[in-house]
Protein backbone atom coordinates (compact mmCIF):
# COMPACT_ATOMS: atom_id res chain seq x y z
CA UNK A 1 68.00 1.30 -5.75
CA UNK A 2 71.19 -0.23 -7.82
CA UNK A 3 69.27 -3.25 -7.42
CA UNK A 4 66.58 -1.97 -9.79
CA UNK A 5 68.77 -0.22 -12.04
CA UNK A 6 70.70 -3.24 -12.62
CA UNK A 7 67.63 -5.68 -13.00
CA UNK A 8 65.89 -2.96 -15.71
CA UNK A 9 68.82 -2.52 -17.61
CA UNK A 10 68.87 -6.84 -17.54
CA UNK A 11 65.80 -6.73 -18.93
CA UNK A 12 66.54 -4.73 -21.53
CA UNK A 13 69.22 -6.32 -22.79
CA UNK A 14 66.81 -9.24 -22.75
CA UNK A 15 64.40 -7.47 -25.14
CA UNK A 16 66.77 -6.51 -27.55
CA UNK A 17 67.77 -10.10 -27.75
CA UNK A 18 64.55 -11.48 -28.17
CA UNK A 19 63.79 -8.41 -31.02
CA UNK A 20 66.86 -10.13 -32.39
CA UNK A 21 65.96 -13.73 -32.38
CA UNK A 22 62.47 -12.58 -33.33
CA UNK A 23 64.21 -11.83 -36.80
CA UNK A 24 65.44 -15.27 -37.61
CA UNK A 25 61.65 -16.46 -37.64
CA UNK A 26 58.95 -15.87 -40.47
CA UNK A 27 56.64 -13.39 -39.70
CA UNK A 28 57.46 -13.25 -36.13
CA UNK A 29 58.44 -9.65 -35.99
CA UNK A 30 55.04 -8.88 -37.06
CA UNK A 31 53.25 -10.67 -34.14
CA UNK A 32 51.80 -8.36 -31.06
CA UNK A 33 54.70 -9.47 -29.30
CA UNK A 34 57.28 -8.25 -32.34
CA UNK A 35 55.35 -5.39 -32.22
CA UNK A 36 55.57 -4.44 -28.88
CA UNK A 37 59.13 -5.63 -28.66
CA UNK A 38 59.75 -3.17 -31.82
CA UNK A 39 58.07 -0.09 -29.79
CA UNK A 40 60.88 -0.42 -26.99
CA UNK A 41 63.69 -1.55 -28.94
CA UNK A 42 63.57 -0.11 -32.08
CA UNK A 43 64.14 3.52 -31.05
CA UNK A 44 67.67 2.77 -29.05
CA UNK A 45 68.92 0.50 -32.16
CA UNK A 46 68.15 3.00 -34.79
CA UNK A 47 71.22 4.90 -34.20
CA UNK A 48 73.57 2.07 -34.16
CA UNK A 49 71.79 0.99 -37.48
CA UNK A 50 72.71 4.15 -39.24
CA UNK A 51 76.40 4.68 -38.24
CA UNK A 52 77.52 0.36 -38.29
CA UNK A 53 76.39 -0.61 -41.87
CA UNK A 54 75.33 -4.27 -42.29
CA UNK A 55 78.01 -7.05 -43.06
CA UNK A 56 78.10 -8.67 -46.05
CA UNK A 57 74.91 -6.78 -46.85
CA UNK A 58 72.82 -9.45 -44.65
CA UNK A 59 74.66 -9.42 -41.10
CA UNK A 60 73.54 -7.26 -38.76
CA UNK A 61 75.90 -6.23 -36.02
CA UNK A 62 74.38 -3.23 -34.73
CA UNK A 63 72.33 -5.18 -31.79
CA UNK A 64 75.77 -6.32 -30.47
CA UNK A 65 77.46 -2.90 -30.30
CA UNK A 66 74.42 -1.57 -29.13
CA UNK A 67 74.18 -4.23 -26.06
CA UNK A 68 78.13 -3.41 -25.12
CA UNK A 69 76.74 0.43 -25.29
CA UNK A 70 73.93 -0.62 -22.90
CA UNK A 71 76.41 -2.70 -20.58
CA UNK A 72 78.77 -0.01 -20.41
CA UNK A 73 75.95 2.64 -19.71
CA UNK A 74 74.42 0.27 -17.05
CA UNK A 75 77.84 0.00 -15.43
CA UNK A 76 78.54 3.74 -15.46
CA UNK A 77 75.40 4.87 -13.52
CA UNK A 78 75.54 2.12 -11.23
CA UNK A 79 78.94 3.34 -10.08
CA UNK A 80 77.75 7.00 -10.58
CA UNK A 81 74.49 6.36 -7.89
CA UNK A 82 76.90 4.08 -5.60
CA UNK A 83 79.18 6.83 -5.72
CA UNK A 84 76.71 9.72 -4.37
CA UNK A 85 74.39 6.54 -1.87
């Protein structure tokens, strides 16, 4: 069971990263796979988006804040369901 947490929580970290690389291409957010990518990602980075305002007007740090976030949420219910199993 951690096993799967662990793995799915991998594997969204690995999304958002590819959402993020997606951006330093032409057009490639726009492709079915930026698409889809956008569908899963775009409503947990929203949030970060609005409270961690852009660098330099062009540097976007949100996706790193929001992938500690993630790690530290992934680690927390880990120990939380090895805790109680």
């Amino acid at each position: 069971m951690i096993e799967v947490i662990y793995w799915l929580f991998q594997i969204y970290s690995y999304m958002i990263i590819a959402y993020v690389l997606l951006s330093w291409l032409p057009n490639a957010r726009e492709s079915v796979i930026g698409d889809l990518l956008a569908k899963f990602v775009e409503p947990y980075l929203s949030p970060f988006r609005r409270f961690i305002p852009p660098i330099f007007g062009m540097i976007d740090i949100s996706p790193i804040v929001a992938l500690i976030a993630l790690r530290f949420a992934s680690y927390g219910l880990i120990s939380l369901i090895g805790n109680f199993v």
